[in-house]
Protein backbone atom coordinates (compact mmCIF):
# COMPACT_ATOMS: atom_id res chain seq x y z
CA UNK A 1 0.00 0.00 0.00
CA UNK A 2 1.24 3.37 -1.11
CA UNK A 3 1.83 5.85 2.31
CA UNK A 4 -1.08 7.89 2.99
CA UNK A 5 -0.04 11.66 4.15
CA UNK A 6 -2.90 13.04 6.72
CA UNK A 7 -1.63 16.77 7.91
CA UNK A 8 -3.09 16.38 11.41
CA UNK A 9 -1.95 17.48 15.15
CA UNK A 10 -0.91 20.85 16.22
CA UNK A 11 -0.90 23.55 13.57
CA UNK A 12 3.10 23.64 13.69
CA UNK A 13 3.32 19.52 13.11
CA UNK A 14 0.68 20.02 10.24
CA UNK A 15 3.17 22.50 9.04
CA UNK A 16 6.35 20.95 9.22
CA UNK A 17 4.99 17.86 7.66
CA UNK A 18 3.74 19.37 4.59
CA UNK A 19 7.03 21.70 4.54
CA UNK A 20 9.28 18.23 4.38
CA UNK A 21 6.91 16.64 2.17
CA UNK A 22 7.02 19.55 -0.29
CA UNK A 23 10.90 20.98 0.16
CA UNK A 24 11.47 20.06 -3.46
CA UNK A 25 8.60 21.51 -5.00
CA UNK A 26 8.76 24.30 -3.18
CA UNK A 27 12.44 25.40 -3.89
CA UNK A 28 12.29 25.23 -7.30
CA UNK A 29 9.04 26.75 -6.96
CA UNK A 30 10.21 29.62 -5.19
CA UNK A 31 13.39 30.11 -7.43
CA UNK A 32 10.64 30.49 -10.36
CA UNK A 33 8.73 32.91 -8.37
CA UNK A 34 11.82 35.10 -7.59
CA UNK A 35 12.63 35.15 -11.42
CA UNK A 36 9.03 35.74 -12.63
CA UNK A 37 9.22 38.66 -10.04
CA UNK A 38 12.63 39.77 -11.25
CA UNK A 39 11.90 40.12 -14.77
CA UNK A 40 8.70 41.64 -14.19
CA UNK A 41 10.45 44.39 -12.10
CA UNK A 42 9.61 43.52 -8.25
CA UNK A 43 12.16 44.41 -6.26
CA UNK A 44 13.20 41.32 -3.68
CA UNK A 45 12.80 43.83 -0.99
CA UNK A 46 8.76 44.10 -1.66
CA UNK A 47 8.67 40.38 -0.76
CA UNK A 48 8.59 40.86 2.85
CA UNK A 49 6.17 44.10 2.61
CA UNK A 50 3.97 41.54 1.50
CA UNK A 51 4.73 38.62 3.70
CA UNK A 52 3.74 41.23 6.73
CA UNK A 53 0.35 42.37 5.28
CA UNK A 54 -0.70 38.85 4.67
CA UNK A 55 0.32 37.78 7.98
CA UNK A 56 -1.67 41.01 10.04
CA UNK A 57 -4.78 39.83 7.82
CA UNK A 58 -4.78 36.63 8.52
CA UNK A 59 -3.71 36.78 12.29
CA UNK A 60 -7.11 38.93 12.45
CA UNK A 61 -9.02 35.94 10.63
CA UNK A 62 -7.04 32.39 11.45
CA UNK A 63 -3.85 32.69 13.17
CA UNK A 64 -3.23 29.03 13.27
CA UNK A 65 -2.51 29.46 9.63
CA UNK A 66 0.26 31.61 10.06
CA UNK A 67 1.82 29.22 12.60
CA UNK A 68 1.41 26.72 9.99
CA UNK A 69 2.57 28.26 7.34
CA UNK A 70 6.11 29.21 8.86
CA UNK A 71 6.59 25.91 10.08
CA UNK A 72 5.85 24.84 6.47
CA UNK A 73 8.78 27.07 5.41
CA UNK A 74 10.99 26.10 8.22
CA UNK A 75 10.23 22.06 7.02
CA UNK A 76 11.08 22.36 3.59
CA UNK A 77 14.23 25.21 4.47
CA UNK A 78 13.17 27.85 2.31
CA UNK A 79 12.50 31.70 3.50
CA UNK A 80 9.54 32.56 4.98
CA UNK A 81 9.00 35.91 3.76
CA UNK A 82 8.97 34.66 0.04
CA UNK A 83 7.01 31.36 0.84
CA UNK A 84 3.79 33.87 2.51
CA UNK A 85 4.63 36.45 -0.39
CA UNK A 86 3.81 33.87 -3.12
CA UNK A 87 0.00 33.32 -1.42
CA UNK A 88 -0.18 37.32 -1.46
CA UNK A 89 0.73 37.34 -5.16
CA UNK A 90 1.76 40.16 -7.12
CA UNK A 91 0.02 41.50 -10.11
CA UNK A 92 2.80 40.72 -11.99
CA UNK A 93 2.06 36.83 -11.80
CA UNK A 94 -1.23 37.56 -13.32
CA UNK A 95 -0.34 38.03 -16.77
CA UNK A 96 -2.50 34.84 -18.04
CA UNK A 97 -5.38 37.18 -16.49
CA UNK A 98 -4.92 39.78 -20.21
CA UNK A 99 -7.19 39.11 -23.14
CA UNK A 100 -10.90 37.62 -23.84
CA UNK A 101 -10.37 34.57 -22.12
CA UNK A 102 -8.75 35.67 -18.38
CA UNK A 103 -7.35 33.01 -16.83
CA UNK A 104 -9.95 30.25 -18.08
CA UNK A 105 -10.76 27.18 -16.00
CA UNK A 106 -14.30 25.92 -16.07
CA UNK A 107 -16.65 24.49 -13.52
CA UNK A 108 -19.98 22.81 -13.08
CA UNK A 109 -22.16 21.92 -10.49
CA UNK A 110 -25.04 19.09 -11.14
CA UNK A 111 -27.92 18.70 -8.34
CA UNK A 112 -31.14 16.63 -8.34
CA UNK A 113 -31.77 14.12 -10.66
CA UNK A 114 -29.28 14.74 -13.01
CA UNK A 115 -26.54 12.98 -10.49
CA UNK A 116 -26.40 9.11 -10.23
CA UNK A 117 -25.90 7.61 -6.76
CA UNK A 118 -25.51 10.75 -5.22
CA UNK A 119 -27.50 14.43 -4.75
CA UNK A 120 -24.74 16.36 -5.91
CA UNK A 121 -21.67 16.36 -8.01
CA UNK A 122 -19.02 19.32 -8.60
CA UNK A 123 -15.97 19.59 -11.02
CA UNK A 124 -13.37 21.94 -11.63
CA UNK A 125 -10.98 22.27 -14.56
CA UNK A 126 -8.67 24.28 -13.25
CA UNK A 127 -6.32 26.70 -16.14
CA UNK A 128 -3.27 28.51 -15.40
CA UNK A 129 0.55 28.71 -15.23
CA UNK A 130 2.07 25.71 -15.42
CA UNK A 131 3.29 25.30 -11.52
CA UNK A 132 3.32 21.67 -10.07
CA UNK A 133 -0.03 20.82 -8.27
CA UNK A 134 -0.73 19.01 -5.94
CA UNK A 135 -3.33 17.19 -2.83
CA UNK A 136 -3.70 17.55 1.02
CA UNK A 137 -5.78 16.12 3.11
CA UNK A 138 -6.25 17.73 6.52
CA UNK A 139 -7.71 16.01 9.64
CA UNK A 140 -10.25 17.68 11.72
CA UNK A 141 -9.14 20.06 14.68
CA UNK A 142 -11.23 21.92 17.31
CA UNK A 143 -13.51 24.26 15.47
CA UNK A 144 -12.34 23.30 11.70
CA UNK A 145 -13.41 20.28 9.63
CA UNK A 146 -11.73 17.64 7.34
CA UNK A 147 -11.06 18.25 4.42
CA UNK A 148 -9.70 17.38 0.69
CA UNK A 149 -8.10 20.03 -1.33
CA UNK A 150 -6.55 21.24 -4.46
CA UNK A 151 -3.76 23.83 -4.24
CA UNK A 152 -0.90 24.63 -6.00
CA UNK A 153 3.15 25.95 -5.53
CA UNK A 154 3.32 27.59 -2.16
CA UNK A 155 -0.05 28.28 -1.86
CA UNK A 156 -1.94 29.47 1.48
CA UNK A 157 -4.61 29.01 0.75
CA UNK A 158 -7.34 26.05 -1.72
CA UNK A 159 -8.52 26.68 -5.47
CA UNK A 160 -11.10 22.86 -4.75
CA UNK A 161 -12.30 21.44 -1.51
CA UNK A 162 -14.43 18.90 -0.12
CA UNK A 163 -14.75 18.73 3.33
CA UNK A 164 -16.22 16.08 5.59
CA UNK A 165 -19.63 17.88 5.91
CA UNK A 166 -20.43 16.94 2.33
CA UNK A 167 -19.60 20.70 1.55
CA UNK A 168 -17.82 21.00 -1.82
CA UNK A 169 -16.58 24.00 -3.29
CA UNK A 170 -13.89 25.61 -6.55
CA UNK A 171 -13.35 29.37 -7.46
CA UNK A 172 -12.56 30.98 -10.64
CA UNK A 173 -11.46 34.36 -12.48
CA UNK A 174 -14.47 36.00 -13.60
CA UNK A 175 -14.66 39.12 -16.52
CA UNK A 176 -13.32 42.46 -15.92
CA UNK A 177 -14.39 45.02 -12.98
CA UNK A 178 -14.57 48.30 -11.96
CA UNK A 179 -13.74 48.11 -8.26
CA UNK A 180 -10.86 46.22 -7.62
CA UNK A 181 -9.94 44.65 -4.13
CA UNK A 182 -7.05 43.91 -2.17
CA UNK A 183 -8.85 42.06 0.54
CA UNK A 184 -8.69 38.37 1.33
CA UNK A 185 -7.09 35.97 -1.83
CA UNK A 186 -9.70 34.08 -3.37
CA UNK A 187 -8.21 30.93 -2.35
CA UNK A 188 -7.96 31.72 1.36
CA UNK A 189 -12.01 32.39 1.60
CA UNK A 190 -12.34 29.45 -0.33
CA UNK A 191 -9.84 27.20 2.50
CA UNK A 192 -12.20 29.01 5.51
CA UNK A 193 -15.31 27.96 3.79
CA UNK A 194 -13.71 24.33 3.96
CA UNK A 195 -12.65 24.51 7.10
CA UNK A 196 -15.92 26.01 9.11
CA UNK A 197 -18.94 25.58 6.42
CA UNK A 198 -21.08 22.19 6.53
CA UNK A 199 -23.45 23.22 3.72
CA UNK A 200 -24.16 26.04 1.01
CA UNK A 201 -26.15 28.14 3.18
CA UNK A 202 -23.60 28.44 6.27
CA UNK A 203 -20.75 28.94 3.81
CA UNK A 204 -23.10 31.55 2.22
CA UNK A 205 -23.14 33.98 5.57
CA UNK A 206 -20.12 32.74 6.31
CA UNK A 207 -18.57 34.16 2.62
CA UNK A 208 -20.47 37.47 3.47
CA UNK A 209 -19.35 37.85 7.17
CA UNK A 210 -15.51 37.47 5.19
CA UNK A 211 -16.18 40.24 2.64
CA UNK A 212 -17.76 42.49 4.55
CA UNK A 213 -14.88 42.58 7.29
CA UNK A 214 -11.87 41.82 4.43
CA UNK A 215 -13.26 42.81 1.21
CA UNK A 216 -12.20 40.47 -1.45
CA UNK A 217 -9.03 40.66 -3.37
CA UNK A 218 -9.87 40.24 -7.65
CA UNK A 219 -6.66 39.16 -9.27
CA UNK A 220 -5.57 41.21 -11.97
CA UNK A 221 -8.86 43.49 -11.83
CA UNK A 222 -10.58 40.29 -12.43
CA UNK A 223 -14.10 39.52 -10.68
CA UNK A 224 -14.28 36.37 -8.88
CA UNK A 225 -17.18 33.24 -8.68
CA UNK A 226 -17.45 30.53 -6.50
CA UNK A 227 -19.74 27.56 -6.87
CA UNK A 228 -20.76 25.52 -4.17
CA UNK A 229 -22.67 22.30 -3.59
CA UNK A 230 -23.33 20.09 -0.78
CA UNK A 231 -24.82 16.67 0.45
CA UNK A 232 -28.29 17.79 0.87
CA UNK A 233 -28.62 18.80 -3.22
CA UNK A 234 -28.44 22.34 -2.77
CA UNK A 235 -25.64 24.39 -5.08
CA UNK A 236 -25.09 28.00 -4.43
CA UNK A 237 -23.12 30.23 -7.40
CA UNK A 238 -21.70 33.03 -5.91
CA UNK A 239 -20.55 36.29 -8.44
CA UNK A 240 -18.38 38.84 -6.58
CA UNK A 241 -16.35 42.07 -6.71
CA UNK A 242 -14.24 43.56 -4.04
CA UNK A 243 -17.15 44.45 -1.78
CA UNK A 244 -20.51 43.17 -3.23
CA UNK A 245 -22.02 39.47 -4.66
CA UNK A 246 -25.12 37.93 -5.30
CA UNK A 247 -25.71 34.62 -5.88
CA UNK A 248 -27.92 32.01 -7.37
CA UNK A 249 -29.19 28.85 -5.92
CA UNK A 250 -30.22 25.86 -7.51
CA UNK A 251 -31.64 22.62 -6.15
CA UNK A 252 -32.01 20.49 -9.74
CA UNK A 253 -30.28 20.29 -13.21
CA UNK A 254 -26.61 22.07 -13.96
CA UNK A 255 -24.96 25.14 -13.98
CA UNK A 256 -21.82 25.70 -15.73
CA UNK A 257 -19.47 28.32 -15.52
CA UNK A 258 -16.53 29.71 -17.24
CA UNK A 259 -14.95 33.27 -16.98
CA UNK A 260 -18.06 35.32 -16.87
CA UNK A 261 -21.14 36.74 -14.56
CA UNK A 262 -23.83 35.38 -15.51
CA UNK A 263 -26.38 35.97 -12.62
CA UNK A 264 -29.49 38.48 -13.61
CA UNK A 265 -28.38 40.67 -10.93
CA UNK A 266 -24.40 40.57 -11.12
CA UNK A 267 -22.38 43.17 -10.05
CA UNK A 268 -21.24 44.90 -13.03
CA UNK A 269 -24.39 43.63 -15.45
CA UNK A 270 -24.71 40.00 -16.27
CA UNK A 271 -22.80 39.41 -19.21
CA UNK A 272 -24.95 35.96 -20.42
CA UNK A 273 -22.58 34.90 -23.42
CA UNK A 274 -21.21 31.08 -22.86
CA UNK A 275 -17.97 30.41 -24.36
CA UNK A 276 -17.32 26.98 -26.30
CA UNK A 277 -16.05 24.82 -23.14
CA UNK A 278 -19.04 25.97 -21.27
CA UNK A 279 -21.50 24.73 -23.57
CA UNK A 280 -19.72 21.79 -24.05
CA UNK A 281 -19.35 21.01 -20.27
CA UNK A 282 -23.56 21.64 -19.80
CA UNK A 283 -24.06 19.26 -22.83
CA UNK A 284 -21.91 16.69 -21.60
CA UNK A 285 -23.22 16.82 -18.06
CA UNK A 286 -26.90 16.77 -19.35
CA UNK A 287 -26.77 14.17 -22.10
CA UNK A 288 -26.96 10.97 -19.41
CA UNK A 289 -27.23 10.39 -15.44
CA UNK A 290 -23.77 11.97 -14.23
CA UNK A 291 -21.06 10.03 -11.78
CA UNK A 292 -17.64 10.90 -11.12
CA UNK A 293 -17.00 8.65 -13.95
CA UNK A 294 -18.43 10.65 -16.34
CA UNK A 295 -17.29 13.64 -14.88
CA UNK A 296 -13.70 12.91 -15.16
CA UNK A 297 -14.79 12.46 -18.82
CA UNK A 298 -16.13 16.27 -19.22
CA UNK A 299 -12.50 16.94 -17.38
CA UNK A 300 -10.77 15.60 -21.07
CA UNK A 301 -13.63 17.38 -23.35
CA UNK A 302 -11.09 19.36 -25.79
CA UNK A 303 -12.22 21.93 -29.01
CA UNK A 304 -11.51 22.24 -32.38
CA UNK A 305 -8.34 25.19 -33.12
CA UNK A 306 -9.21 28.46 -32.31
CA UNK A 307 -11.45 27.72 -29.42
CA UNK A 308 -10.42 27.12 -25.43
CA UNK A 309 -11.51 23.57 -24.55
CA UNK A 310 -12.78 22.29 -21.12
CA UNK A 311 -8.95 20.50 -20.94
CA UNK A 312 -6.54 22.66 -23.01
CA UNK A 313 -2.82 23.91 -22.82
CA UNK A 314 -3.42 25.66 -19.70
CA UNK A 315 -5.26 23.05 -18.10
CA UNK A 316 -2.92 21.89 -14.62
CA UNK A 317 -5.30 19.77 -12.85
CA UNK A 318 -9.29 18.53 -12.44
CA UNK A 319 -11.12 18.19 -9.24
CA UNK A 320 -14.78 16.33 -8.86
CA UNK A 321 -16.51 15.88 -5.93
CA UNK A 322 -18.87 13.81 -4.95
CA UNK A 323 -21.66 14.65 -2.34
CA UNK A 324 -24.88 12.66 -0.99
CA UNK A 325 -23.79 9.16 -1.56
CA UNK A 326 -24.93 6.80 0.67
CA UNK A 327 -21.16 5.55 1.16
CA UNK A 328 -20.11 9.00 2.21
CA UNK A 329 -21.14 12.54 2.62
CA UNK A 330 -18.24 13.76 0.20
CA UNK A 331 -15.43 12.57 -1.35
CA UNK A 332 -13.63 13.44 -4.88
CA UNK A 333 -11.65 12.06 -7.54
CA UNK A 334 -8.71 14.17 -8.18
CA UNK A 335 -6.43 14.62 -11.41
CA UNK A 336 -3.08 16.37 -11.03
CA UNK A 337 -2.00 17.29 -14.47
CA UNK A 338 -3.77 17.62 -17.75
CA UNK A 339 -6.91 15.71 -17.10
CA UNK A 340 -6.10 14.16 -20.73
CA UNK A 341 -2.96 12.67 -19.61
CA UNK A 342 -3.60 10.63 -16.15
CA UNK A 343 -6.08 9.00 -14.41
CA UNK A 344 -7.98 10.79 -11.23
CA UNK A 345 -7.35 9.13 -7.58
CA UNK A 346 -10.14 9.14 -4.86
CA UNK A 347 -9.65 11.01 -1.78
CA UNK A 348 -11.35 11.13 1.25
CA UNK A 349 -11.70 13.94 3.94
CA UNK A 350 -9.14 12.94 6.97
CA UNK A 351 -8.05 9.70 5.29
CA UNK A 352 -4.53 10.87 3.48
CA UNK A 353 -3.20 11.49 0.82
CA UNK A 354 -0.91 8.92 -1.46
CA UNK A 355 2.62 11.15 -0.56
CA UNK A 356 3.64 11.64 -4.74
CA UNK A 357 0.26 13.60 -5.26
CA UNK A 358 1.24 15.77 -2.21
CA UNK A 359 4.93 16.44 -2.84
CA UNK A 360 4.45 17.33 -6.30
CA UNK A 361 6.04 14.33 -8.21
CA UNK A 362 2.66 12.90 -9.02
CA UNK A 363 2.64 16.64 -11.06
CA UNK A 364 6.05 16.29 -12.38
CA UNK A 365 5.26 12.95 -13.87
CA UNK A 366 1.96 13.66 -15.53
CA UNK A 367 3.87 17.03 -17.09
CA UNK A 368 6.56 14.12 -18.50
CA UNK A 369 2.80 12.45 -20.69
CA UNK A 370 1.50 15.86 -21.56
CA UNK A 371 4.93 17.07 -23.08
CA UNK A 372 4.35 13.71 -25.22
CA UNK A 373 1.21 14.13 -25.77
CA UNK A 374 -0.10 17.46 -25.37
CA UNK A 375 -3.57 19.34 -24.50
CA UNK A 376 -5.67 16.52 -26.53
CA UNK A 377 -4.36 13.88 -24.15
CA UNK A 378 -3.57 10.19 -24.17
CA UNK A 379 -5.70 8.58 -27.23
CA UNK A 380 -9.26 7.38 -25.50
CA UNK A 381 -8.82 3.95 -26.38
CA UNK A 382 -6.16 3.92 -23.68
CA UNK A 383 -8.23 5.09 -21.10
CA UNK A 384 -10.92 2.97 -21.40
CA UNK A 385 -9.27 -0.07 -19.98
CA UNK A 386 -8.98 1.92 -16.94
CA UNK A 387 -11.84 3.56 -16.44
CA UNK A 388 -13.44 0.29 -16.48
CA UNK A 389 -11.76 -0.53 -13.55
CA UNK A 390 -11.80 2.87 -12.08
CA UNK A 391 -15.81 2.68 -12.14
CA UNK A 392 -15.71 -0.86 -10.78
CA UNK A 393 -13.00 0.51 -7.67
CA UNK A 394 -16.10 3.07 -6.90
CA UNK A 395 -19.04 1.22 -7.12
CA UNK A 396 -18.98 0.21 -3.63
CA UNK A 397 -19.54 4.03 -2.88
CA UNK A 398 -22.71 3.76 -3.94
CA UNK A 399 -23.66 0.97 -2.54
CA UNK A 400 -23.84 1.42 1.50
CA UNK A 401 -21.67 3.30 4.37
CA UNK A 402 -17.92 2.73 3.70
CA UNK A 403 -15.51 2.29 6.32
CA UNK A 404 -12.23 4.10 6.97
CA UNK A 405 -9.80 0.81 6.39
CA UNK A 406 -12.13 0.61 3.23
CA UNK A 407 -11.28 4.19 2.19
CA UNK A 408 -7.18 3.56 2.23
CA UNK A 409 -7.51 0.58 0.36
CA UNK A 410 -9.71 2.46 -2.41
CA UNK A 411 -7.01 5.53 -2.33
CA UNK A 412 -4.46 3.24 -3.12
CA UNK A 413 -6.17 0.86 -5.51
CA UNK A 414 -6.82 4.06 -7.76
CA UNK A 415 -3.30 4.95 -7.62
CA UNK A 416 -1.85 1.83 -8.50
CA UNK A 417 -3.92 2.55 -11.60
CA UNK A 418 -2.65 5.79 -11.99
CA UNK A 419 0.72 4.62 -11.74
CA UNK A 420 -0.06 1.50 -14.36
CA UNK A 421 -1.54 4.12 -16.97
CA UNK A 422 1.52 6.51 -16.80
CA UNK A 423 4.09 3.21 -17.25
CA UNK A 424 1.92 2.41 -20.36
CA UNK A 425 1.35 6.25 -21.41
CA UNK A 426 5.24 6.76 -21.72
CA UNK A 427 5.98 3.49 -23.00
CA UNK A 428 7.67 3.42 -26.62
């Protein structure tokens, strides 16, 4: 069995695990940060500016996280000024932000009787630089929940959760506004919601209590959306500037979303046009009773030239949770690459983590298939094989309560296929 990774204990130990685990991703990380910077003209002296407003904002909010996060740094031996300036990031990293298409990434959220087995499924194609990815798992603590997330480099903060609740959750870019905010990161709301929200509508007052004291930070001028969804069928789409949202709830069918507001009421005027991948995601979803299964299959949905796909060259990792089965409240399959190119693992709130899709080697070996192959992927037909047995490693999930022994064994059963498809993807 492959070694689980559970950050649990005091906030320091959680720390200084995850900083060990991560010390090489994280220096050469940080060494691509300092360059990006460099060339982009911030001075190495801003660095710890930023490091100190972070840090006063979220003392005010969670100071545990703090205490983690320089424990982190002292674990993998790298400074702590420029591991908490990289989760207060500069405009200068937002670059991909520019043009029609912002950052991209798409999401959906299906509730009712669209899902199969379950009363709620959400997934997250998640678009950006190319910086490794990776997968925690964090036990519960007094006053914070389990959880599953997806994060990225030296990150703070979550960009897909799932927390032991049945709460599930993903944030994009959105268009263009007129207020911008240099409030709380995106990702760090989204890592409070996991932590302290068990369904949509706690997270909900929970999102405006944050805003309202923070504001919202929207990276490079860019609005923001979240979409939630939890175990009860309920999905909340949230559509927010610096210091106002609205949101939409829905209790059955889809909602898709891309890089645009979309609510009647948005801040800014709705702007109701759906790109390509967002049509093609709602399609997908809608054309037959959705499981993770098919999910992970709208995760690999590419375009012709000329148009963005759901999975395209920015495309660094998928995340689809499940909520409402009857084997468990929530739990996700995650992908950490181009969707196209590996196969997801499940992961389970307070179970662990397999340690490569934590340390960010998992990443580095699913960048080794997409320089091979590319945005369109490993060809279907070698896929199929399996997600025939990925679907059969599930099943049980649907089936009746699942234990925790039960859990492990399923982690690593899906990553011994994950490791089996990569052997064949790069073989001759």
């Amino acid at each position: 069995m492959s070694d689980l990774v559970l950050l649990q204990g005091q906030p320091s130990e959680r720390g200084e695990a995850m900083g060990r685990a991560q010390a090489d991703m994280l220096k050469r990380t940080i060494e691509e940060f300092r360059k990006r910077c460099a060339s982009g003209g911030l001075a190495a002296a801003d660095l710890p500016d930023r490091a100190r407003q972070l840090t006063t904002l979220v003392n005010s909010l969670v100071p545990e996280w703090i205490i983690e996060a320089r424990a982190a740094a002292a674990g993998a031996g790298v400074p702590v000024a420029t591991f908490l300036g990289m989760s207060s990031t500069p405009d200068v990293m937002h670059e991909q932000l520019g043009g029609p298409l912002g950052e991209g990434s798409t999401a959906f959220a299906a509730v009712g009787h669209t899902c199969l087995g379950a009363r709620a499924v959400v997934h997250f194609n998640r678009d950006g630089r190319r910086t490794p990815q990776f997968a925690l798992s964090r036990a519960a603590s007094p006053g914070t929940l389990a959880y599953v997330g997806l994060s990225g480099g030296a990150e703070l903060g979550v960009h897909a959760f799932v927390n032991e609740s049945g709460l599930a959750g993903c944030w994009l870019a959105g268009p263009t506004v007129r207020d911008p905010g240099s409030g709380l990161r995106p990702q760090v709301v989204l890592r409070a919601l996991a932590e302290r929200s068990v369904n949509c509508q706690q997270a909900l007052g929970y999102f405006a209590e944050l805003q309202s004291r923070y504001g919202l930070y929207t990276p490079g001028d860019r609005g923001v959306t979240y979409l939630l969804a939890d175990a009860a069928g309920e999905m909340i789409q949230i559509e927010a500037r610096s210091l106002r949202f609205v949101q939409g709830v829905l209790r059955e069918g889809v909602a898709a979303i891309a890089n645009q507001f979309q609510l009647p009421d948005s801040p800014g005027g709705p702007q109701a046009r759906d790109v390509a991948r967002q049509r093609s995601l709602r399609e997908h979803a809608l054309s037959a009773p959705l499981d993770a299964v098919r999910a992970v299959a709208c995760a690999r949905l590419t375009e012709a030239p000329g148009d963005r796909g759901v999975c395209n060259e920015h495309t660094v990792a998928g995340f689809t949770a499940v909520l409402g089965s009857q084997g468990c409240p929530g739990w996700a399959v995650v992908s950490l690459g181009s969707p196209g190119c590996v196969q997801p693992v499940a992961l389970f709130p307070g179970t662990g983590v397999p340690s490569p899709m934590l340390d960010g080697s998992a990443w580095s070996a699913a960048e080794n298939i997409y320089a091979k192959f590319g945005a369109k992927g490993v060809p279907a037909a070698r896929h199929e094989h399996v997600d025939r047995e990925l679907a059969k490693a599930l099943a049980p999930l649907g089936a009746g309560p699942v234990d925790e022994p039960a859990r492990a064994a399923l982690v690593d059963r899906c990553y011994k296929l994950l490791i089996d498809f990569m052997d064949d993807a790069q073989a001759p």
